[in-house]
C-alpha atoms as a PDB file:
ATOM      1  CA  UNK A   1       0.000   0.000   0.000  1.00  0.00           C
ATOM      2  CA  UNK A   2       1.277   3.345  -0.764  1.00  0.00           C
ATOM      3  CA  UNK A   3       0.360   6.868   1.045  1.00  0.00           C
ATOM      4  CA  UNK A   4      -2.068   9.314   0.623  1.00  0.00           C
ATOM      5  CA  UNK A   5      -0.755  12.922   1.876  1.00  0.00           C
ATOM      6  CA  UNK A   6      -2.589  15.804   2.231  1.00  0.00           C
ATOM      7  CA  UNK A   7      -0.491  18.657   2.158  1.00  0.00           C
ATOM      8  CA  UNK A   8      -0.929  22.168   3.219  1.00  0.00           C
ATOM      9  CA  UNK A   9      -0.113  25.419   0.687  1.00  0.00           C
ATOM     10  CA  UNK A  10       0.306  28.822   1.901  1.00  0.00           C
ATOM     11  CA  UNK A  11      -2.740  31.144   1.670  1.00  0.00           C
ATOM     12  CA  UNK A  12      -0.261  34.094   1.038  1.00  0.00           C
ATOM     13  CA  UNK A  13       3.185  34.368   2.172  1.00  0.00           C
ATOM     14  CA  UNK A  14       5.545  31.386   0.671  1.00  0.00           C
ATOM     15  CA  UNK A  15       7.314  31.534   3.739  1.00  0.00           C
ATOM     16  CA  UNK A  16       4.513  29.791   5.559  1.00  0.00           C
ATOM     17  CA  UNK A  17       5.798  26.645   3.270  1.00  0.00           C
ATOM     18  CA  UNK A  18       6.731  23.881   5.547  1.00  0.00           C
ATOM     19  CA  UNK A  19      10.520  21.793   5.483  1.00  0.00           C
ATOM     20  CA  UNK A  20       8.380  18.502   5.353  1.00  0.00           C
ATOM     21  CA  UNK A  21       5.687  19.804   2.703  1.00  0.00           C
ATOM     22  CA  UNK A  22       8.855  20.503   0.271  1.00  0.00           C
ATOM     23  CA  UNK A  23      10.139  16.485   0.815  1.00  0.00           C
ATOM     24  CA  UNK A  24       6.902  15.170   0.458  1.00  0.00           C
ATOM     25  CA  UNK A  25       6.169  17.316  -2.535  1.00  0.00           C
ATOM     26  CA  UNK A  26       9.934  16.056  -3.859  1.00  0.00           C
ATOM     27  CA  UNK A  27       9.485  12.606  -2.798  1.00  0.00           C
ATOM     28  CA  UNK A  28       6.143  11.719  -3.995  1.00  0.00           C
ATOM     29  CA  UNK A  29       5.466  10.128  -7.318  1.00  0.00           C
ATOM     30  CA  UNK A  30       2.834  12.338  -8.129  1.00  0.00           C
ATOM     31  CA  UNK A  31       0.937  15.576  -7.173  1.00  0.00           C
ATOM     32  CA  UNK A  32      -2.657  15.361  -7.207  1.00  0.00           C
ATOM     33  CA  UNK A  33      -3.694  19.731  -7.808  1.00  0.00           C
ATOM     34  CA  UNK A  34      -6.607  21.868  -8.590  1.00  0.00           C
ATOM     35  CA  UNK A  35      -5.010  24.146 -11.166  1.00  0.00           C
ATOM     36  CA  UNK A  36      -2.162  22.801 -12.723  1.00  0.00           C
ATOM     37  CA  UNK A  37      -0.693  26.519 -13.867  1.00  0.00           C
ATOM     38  CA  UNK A  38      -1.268  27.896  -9.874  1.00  0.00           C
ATOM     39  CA  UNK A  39       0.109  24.861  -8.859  1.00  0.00           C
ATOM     40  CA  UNK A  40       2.960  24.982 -11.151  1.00  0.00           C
ATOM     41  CA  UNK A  41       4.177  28.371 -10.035  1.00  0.00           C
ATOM     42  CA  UNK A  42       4.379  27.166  -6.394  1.00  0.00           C
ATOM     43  CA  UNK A  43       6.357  24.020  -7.391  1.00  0.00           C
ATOM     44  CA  UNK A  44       8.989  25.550  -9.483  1.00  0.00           C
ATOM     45  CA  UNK A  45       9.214  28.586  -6.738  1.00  0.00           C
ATOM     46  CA  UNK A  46      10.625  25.788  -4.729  1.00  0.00           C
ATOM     47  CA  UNK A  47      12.800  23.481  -6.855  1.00  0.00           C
ATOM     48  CA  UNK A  48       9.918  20.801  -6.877  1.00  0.00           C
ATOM     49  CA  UNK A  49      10.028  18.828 -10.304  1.00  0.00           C
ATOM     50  CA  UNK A  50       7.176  16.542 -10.094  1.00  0.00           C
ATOM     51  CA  UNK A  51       4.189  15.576 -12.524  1.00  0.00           C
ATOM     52  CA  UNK A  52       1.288  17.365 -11.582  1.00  0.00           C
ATOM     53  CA  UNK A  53      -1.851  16.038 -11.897  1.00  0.00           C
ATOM     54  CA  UNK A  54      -5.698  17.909 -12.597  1.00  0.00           C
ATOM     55  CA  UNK A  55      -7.902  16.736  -9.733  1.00  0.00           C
ATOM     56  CA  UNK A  56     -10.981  19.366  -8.839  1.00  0.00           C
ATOM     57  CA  UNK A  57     -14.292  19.421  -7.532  1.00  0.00           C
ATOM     58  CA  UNK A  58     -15.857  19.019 -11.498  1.00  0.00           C
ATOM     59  CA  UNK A  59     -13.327  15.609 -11.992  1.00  0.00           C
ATOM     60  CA  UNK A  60     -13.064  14.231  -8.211  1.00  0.00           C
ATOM     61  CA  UNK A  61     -15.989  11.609  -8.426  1.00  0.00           C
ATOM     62  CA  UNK A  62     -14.403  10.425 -11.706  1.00  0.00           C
ATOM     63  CA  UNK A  63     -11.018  10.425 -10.809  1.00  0.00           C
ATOM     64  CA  UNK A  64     -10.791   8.814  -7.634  1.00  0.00           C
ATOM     65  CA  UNK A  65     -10.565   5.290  -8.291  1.00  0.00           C
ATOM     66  CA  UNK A  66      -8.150   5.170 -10.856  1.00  0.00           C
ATOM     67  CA  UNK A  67      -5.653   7.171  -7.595  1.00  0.00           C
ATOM     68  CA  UNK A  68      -6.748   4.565  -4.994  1.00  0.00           C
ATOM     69  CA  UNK A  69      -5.609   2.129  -7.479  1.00  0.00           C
ATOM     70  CA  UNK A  70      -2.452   3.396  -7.739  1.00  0.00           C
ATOM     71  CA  UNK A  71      -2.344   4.434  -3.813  1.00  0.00           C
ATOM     72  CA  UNK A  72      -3.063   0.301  -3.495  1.00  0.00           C
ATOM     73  CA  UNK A  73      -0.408  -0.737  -6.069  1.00  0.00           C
ATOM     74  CA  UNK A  74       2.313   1.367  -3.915  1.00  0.00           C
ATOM     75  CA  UNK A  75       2.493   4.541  -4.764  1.00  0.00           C
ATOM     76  CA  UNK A  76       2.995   7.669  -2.679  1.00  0.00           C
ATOM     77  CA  UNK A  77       0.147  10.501  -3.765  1.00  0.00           C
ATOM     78  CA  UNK A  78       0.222  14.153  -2.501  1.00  0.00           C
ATOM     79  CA  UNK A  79      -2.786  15.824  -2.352  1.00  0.00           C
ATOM     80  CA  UNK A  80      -2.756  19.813  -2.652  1.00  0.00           C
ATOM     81  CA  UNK A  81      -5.597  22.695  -3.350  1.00  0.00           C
ATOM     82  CA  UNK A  82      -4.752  26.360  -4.338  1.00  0.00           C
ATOM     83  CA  UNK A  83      -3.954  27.597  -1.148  1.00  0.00           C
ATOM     84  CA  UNK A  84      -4.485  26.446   2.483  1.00  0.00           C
ATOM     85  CA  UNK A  85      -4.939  22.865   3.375  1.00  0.00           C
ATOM     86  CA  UNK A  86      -7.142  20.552   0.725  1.00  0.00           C
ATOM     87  CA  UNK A  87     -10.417  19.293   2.465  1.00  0.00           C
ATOM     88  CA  UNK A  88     -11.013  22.797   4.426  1.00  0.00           C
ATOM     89  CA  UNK A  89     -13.752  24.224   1.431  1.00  0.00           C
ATOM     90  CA  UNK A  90     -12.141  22.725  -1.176  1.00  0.00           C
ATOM     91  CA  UNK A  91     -11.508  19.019  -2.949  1.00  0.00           C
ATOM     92  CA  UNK A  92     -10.111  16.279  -0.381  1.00  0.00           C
ATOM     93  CA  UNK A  93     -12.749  14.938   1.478  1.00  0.00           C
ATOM     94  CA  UNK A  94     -14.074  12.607  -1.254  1.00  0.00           C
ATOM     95  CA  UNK A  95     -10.258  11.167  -2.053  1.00  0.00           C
ATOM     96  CA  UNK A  96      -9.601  10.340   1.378  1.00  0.00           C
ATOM     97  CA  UNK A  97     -12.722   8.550   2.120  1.00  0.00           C
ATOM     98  CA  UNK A  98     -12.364   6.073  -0.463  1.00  0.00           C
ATOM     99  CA  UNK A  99      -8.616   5.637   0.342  1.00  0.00           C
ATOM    100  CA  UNK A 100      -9.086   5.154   4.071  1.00  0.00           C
ATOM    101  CA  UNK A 101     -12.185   2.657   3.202  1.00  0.00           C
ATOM    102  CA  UNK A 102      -9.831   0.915   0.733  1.00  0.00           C
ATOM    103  CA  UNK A 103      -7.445   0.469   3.644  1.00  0.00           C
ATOM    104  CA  UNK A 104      -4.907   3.277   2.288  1.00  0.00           C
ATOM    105  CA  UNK A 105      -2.752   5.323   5.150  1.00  0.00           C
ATOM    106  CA  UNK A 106      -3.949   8.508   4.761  1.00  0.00           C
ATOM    107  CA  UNK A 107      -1.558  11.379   6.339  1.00  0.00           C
ATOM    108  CA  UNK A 108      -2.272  15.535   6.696  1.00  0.00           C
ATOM    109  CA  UNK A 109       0.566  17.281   7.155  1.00  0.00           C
ATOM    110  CA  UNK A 110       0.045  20.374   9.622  1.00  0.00           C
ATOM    111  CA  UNK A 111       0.190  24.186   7.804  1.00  0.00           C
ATOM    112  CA  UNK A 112      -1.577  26.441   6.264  1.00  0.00           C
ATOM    113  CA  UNK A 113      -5.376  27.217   6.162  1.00  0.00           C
ATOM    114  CA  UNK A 114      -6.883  30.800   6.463  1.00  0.00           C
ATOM    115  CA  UNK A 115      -9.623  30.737   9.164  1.00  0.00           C
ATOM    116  CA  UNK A 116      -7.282  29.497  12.175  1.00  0.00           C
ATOM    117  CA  UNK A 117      -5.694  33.278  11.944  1.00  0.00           C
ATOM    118  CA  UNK A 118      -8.367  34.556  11.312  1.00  0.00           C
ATOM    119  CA  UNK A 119     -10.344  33.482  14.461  1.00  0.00           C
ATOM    120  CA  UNK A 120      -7.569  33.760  17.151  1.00  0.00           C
ATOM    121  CA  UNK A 121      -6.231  37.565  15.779  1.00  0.00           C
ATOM    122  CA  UNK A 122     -10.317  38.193  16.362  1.00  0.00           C
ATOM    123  CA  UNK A 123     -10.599  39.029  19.383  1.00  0.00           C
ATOM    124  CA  UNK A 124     -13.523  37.055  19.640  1.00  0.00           C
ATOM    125  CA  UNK A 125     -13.919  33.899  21.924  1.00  0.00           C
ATOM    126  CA  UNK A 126     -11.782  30.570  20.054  1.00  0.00           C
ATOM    127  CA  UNK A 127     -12.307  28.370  22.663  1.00  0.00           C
ATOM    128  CA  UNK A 128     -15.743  26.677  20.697  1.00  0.00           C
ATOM    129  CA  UNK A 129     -16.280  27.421  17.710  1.00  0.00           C
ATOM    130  CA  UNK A 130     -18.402  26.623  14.428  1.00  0.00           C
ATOM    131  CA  UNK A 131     -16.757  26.632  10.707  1.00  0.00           C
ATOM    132  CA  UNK A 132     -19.003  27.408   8.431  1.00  0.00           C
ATOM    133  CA  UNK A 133     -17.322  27.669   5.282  1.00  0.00           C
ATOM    134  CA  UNK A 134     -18.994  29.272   2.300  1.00  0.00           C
ATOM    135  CA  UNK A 135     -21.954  29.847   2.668  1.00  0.00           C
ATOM    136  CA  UNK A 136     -25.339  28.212  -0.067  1.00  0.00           C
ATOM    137  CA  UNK A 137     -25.139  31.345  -2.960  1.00  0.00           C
ATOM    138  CA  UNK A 138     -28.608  30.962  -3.170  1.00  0.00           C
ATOM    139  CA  UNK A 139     -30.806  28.108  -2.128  1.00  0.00           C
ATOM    140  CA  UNK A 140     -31.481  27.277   1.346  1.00  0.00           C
ATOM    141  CA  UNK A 141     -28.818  30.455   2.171  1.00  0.00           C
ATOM    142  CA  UNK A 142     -31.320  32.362   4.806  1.00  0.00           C
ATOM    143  CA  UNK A 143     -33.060  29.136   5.541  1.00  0.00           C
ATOM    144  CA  UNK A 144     -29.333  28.341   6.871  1.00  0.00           C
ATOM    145  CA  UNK A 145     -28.224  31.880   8.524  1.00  0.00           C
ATOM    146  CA  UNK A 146     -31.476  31.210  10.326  1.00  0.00           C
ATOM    147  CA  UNK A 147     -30.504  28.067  11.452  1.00  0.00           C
ATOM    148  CA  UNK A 148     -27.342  29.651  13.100  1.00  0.00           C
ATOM    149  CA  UNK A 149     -29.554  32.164  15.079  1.00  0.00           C
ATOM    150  CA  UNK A 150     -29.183  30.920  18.336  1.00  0.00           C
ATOM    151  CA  UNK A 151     -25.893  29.479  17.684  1.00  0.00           C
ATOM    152  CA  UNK A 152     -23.553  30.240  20.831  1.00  0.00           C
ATOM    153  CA  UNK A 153     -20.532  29.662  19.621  1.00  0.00           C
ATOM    154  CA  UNK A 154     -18.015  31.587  17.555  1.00  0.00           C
ATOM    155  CA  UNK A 155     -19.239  31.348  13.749  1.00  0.00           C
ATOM    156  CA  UNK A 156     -16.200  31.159  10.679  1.00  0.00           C
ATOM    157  CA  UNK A 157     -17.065  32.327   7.677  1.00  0.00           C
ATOM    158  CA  UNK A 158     -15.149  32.485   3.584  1.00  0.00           C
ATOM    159  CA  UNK A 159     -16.391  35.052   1.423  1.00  0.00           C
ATOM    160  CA  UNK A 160     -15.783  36.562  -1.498  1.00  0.00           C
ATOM    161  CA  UNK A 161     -14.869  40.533  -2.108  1.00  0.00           C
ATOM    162  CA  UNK A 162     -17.779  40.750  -4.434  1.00  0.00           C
ATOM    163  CA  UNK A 163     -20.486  39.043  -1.828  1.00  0.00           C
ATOM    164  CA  UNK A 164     -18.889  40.385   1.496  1.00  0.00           C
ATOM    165  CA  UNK A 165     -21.478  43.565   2.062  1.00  0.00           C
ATOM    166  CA  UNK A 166     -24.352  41.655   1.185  1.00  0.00           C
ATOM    167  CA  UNK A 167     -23.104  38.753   3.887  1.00  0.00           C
ATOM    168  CA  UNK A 168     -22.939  41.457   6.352  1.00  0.00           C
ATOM    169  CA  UNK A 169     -26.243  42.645   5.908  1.00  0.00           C
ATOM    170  CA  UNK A 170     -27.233  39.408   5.852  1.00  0.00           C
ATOM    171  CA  UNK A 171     -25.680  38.502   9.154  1.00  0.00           C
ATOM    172  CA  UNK A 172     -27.105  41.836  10.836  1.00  0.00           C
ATOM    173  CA  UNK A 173     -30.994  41.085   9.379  1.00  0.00           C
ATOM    174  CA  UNK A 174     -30.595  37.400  11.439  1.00  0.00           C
ATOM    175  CA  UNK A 175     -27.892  38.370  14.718  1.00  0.00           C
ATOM    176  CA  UNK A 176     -28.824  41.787  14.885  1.00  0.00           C
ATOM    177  CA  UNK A 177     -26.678  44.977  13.952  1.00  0.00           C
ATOM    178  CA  UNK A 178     -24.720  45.021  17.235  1.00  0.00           C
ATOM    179  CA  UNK A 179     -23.334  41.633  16.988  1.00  0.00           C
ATOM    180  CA  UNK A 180     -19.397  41.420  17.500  1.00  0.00           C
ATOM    181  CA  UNK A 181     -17.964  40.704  14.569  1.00  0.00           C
ATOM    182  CA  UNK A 182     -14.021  40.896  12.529  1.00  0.00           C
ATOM    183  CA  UNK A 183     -13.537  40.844   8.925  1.00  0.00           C
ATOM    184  CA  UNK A 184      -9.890  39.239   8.066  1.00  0.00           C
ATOM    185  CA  UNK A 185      -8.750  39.834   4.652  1.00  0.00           C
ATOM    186  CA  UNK A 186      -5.616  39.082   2.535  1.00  0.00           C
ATOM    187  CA  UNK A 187      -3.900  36.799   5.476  1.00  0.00           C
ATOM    188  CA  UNK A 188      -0.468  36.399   5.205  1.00  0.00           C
ATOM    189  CA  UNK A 189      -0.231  38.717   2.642  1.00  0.00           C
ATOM    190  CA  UNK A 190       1.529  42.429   2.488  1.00  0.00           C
ATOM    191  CA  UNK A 191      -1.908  43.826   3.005  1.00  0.00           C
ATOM    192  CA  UNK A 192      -3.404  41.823   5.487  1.00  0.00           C
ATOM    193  CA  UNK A 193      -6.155  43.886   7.444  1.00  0.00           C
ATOM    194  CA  UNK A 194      -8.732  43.262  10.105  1.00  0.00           C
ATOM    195  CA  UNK A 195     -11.732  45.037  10.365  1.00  0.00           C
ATOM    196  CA  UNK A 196     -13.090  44.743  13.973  1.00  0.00           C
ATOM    197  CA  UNK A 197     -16.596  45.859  15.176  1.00  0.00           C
ATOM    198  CA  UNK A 198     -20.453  45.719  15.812  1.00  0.00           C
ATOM    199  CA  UNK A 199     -21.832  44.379  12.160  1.00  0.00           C
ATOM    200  CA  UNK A 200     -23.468  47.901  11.305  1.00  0.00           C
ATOM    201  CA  UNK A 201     -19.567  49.647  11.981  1.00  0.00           C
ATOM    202  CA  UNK A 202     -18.167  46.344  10.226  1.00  0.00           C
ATOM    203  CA  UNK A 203     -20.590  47.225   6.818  1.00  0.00           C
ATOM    204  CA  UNK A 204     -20.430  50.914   7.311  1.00  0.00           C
ATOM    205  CA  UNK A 205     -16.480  50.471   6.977  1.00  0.00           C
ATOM    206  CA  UNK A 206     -17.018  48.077   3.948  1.00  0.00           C
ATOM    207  CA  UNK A 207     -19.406  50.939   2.375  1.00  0.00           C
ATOM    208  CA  UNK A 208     -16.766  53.345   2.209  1.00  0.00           C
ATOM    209  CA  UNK A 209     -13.756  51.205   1.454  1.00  0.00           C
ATOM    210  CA  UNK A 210     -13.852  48.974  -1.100  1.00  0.00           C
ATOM    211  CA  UNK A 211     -13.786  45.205  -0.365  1.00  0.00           C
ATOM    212  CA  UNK A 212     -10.377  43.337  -1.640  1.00  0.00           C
ATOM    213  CA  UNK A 213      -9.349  39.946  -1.597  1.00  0.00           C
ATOM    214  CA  UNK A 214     -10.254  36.838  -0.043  1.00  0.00           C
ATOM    215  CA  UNK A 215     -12.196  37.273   3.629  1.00  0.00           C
ATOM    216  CA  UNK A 216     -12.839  35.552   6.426  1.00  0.00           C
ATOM    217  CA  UNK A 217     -15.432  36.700   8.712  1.00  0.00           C
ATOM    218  CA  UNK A 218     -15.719  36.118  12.222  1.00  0.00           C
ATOM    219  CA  UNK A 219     -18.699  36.371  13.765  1.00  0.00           C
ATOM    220  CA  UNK A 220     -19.699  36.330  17.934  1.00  0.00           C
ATOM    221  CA  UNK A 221     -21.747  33.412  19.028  1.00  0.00           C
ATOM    222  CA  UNK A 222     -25.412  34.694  20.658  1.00  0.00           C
ATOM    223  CA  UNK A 223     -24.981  35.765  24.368  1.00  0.00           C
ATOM    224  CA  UNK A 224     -26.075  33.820  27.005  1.00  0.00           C
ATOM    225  CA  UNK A 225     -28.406  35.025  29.152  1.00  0.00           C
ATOM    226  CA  UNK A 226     -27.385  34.725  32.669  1.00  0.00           C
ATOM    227  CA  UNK A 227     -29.194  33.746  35.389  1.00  0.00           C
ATOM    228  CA  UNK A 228     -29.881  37.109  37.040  1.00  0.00           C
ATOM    229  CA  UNK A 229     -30.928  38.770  34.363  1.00  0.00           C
ATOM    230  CA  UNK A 230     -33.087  35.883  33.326  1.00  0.00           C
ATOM    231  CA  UNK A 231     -34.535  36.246  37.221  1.00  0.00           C
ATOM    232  CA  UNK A 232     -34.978  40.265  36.108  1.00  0.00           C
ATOM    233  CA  UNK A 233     -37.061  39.124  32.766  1.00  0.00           C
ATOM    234  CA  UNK A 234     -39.045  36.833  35.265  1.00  0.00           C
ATOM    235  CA  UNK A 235     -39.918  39.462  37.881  1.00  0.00           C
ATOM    236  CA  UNK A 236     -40.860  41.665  35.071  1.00  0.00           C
ATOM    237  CA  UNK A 237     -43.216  39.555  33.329  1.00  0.00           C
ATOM    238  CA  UNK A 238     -45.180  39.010  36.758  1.00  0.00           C
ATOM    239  CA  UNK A 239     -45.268  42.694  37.743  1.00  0.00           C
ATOM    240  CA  UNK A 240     -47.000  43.214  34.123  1.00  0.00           C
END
């Protein structure tokens, strides 16, 4: 049996490459990639010459059996996306089911992925907390915001420049326009910037200043209500 190996790429700065993503990348008998020409600027940034092979969320389903054939016959597969860690919103998770039910070793190498700095540079509680992803474009998209409404822990969110003022009016229509809230954009880049706030100082900011680059929004969890102030609704309703 060969290896599977999932291996993280940076989201911005190359530094954030990893010693042991470079000899896996090197050692492996093939890379498995989204785009072959993104993909092909990382590997020859880094001395990496190795056959790189198309495998994306419109080829996954057809593709995967043929590469747990050749992960059972011995060879050692690499699995990378376009930036950040493969599986976390984009193509994996399909691939490494049917190697780990086909009795392949399947190995993620720690790195990269864009909503861990994101959510601990927030501000906002990490202790719990809920990745959502991207969110439906259209079906079922407030059917699932409303879903999250009394959600208490910290929510994750990946956006898109283009969609991010809509999301935030979105988000302040179902949490309410005072809900704590950071917008991350561009990590590990040269223009990295977090935009910390209430949602209606959040948009307000995003109204003025044009939205750029990839984001990941952070949004508080609903508050608990604590017991004394529950006792306070109580004594209220019965004095009515």
């Amino acid at each position: 049996m060969g290896i599977l190996y999932l291996v993280p790429t940076p989201v911005g700065n190359m530094e954030d490459m990893t010693l042991r993503a470079i000899r896996v990348l090197k050692e492996a008998d093939l890379v498995l990639c989204e785009d072959t020409r993104t993909s092909g600027i990382l590997l020859k940034h880094f001395e990496i010459r190795n056959r790189l092979i198309s495998h994306h969320k419109f080829n996954e389903h057809s593709t995967s059996a043929g590469i747990v054939n050749r992960l059972k016959a011995g060879e050692t597969i690499a699995l990378i996306s376009d930036s950040g860690t493969p599986g976390i919103s984009d193509p994996g998770f399909f691939l490494v089911r049917e190697a780990a039910a086909s009795g392949v070793t399947v190995q993620t190498l720690p790195g990269a992925t864009a909503f861990v700095p994101a959510l601990v540079s927030s501000g906002l509680p990490c202790d719990r907390f809920c990745f959502e992803g991207f969110l439906p474009q259209k079906k079922g998209r407030r059917t699932h915001l409303e879903s999250l409404s009394e959600e208490t822990r910290t929510m994750v969110f990946y956006e898109s420049p283009y969609r991010v003022v809509k999301t935030l009016e979105q988000f302040a229509e179902v949490f309410g326009t005072e809900r704590q809230a950071s917008c991350c954009r561009e990590i590990s880049k040269v223009h990295e910037e977090s935009v910390r706030g209430t949602l209606a100082e959040v948009i307000a900011h995003f109204k003025e200043t044009e939205p750029r680059g990839e984001f990941v929004i952070v949004v508080a969890g609903k508050g608990k209500v604590k017991s004394s102030d529950r006792k306070k609704q109580t004594d209220k309703t019965y004095n009515v």
